[in-house]
C-alpha atoms as a PDB file:
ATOM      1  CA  UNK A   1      -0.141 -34.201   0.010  1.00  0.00           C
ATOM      2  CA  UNK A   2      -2.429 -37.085   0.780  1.00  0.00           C
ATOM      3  CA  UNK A   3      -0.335 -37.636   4.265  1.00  0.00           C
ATOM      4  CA  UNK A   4      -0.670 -34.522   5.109  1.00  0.00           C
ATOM      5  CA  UNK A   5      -4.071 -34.237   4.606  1.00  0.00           C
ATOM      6  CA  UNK A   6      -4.209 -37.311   6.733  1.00  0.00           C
ATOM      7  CA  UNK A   7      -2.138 -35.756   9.547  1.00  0.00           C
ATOM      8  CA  UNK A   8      -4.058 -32.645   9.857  1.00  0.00           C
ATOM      9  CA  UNK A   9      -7.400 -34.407   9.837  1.00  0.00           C
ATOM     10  CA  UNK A  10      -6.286 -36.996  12.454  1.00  0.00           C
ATOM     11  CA  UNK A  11      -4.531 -33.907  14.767  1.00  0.00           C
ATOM     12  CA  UNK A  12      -7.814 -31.600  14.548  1.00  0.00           C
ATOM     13  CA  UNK A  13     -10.035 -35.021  15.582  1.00  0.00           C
ATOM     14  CA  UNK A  14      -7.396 -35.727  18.357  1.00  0.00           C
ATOM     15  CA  UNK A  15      -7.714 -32.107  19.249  1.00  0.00           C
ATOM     16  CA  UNK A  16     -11.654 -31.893  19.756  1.00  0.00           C
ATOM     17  CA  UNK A  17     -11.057 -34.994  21.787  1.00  0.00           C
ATOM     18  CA  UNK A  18      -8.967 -34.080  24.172  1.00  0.00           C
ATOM     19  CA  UNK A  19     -11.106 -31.039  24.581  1.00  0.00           C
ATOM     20  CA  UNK A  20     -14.266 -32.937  25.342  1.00  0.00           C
ATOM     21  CA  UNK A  21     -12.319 -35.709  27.194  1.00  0.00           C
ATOM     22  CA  UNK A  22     -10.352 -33.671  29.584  1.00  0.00           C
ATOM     23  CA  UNK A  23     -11.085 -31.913  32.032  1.00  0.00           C
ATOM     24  CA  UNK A  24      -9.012 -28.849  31.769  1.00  0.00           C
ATOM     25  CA  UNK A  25      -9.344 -24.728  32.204  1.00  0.00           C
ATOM     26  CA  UNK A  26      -8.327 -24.825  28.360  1.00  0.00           C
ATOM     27  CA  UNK A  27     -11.145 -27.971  26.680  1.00  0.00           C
ATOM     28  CA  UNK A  28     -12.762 -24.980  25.040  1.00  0.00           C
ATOM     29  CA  UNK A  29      -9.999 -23.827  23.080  1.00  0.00           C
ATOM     30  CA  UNK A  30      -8.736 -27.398  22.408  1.00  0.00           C
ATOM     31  CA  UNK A  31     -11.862 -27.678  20.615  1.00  0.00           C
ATOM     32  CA  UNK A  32     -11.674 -24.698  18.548  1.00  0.00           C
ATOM     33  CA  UNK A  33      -9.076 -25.107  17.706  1.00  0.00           C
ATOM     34  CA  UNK A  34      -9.637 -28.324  16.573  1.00  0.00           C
ATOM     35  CA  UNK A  35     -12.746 -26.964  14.263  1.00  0.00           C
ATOM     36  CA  UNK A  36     -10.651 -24.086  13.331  1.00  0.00           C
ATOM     37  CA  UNK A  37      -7.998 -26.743  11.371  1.00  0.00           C
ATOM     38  CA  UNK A  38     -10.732 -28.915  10.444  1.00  0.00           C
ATOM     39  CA  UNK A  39     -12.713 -25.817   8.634  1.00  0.00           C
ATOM     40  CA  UNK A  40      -9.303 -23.690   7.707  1.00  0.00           C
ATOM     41  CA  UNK A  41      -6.652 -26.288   6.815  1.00  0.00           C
ATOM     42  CA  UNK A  42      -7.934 -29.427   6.129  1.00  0.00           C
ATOM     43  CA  UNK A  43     -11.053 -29.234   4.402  1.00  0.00           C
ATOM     44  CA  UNK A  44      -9.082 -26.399   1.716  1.00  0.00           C
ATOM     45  CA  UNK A  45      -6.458 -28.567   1.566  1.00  0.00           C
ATOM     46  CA  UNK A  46      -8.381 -31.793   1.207  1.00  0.00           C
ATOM     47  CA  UNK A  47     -10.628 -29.487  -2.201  1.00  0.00           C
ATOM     48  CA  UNK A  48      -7.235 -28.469  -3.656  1.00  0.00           C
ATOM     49  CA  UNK A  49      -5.757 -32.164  -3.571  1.00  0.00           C
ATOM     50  CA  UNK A  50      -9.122 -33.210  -5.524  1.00  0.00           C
ATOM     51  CA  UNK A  51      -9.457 -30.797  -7.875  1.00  0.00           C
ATOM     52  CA  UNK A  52      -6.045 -29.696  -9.038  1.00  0.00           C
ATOM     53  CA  UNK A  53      -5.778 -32.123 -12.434  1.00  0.00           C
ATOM     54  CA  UNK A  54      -9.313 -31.172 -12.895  1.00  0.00           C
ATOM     55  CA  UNK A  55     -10.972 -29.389 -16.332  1.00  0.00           C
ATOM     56  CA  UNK A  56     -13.372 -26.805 -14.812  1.00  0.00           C
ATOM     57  CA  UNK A  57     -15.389 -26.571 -17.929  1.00  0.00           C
ATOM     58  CA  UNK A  58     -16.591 -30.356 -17.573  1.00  0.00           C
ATOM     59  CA  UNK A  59     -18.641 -29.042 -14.327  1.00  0.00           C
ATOM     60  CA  UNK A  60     -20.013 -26.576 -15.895  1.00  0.00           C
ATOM     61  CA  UNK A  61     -23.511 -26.141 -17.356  1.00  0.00           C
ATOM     62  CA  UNK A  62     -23.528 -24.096 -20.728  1.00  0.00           C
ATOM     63  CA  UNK A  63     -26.466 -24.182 -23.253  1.00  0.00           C
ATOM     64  CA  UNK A  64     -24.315 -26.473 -25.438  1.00  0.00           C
ATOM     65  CA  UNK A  65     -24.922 -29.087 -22.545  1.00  0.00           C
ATOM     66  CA  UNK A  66     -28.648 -28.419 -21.518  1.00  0.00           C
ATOM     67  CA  UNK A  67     -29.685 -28.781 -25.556  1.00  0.00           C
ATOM     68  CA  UNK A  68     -27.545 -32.336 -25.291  1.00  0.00           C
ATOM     69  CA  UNK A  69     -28.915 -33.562 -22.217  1.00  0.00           C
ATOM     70  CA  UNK A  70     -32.856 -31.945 -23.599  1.00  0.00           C
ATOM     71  CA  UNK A  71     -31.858 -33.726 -26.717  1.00  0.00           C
ATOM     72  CA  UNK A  72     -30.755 -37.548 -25.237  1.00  0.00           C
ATOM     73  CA  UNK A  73     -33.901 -36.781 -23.090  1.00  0.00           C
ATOM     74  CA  UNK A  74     -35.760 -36.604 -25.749  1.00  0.00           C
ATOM     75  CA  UNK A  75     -34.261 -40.169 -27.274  1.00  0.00           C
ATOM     76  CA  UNK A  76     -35.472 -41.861 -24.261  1.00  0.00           C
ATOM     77  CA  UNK A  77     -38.985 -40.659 -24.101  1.00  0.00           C
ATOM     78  CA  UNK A  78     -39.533 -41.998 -28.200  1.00  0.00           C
ATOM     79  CA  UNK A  79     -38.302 -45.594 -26.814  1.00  0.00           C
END
């Protein structure tokens, strides 16, 4: 997953490059297209690959976790 992660990204760069490097009737496209896999492929691709062993609930703020963090704050300001 990690390689191809790595492939996309490098082919989308190598894309928007040619498009601002050459000068061709089709740059403009070579660089969309180029954002379009950056934005579309690889930046999905690059959130799934992070997040996919991931608990969700850890992220997440419940009242549980703003009385704990209200309550170390509290700890600190007696010191």
């Amino acid at each position: 997953m990690k390689y191809l992660i790595l492939l996309a990204f490098i082919a989308s760069l190598a894309s928007i490059i040619c498009g601002y490097a050459l000068d061709d009737v089709d740059n403009q496209k070579l660089i969309g297209f180029g954002v379009l896999g950056l934005f579309f492929v690889v930046i999905p691709l690059f959130s799934y690959h992070r997040w996919k062993n991931k608990k969700v609930e850890d992220y997440m703020l419940t009242k549980e976790k703003l009385q704990e963090m209200r309550d170390k704050e509290g700890d600190t300001r007696k010191l």
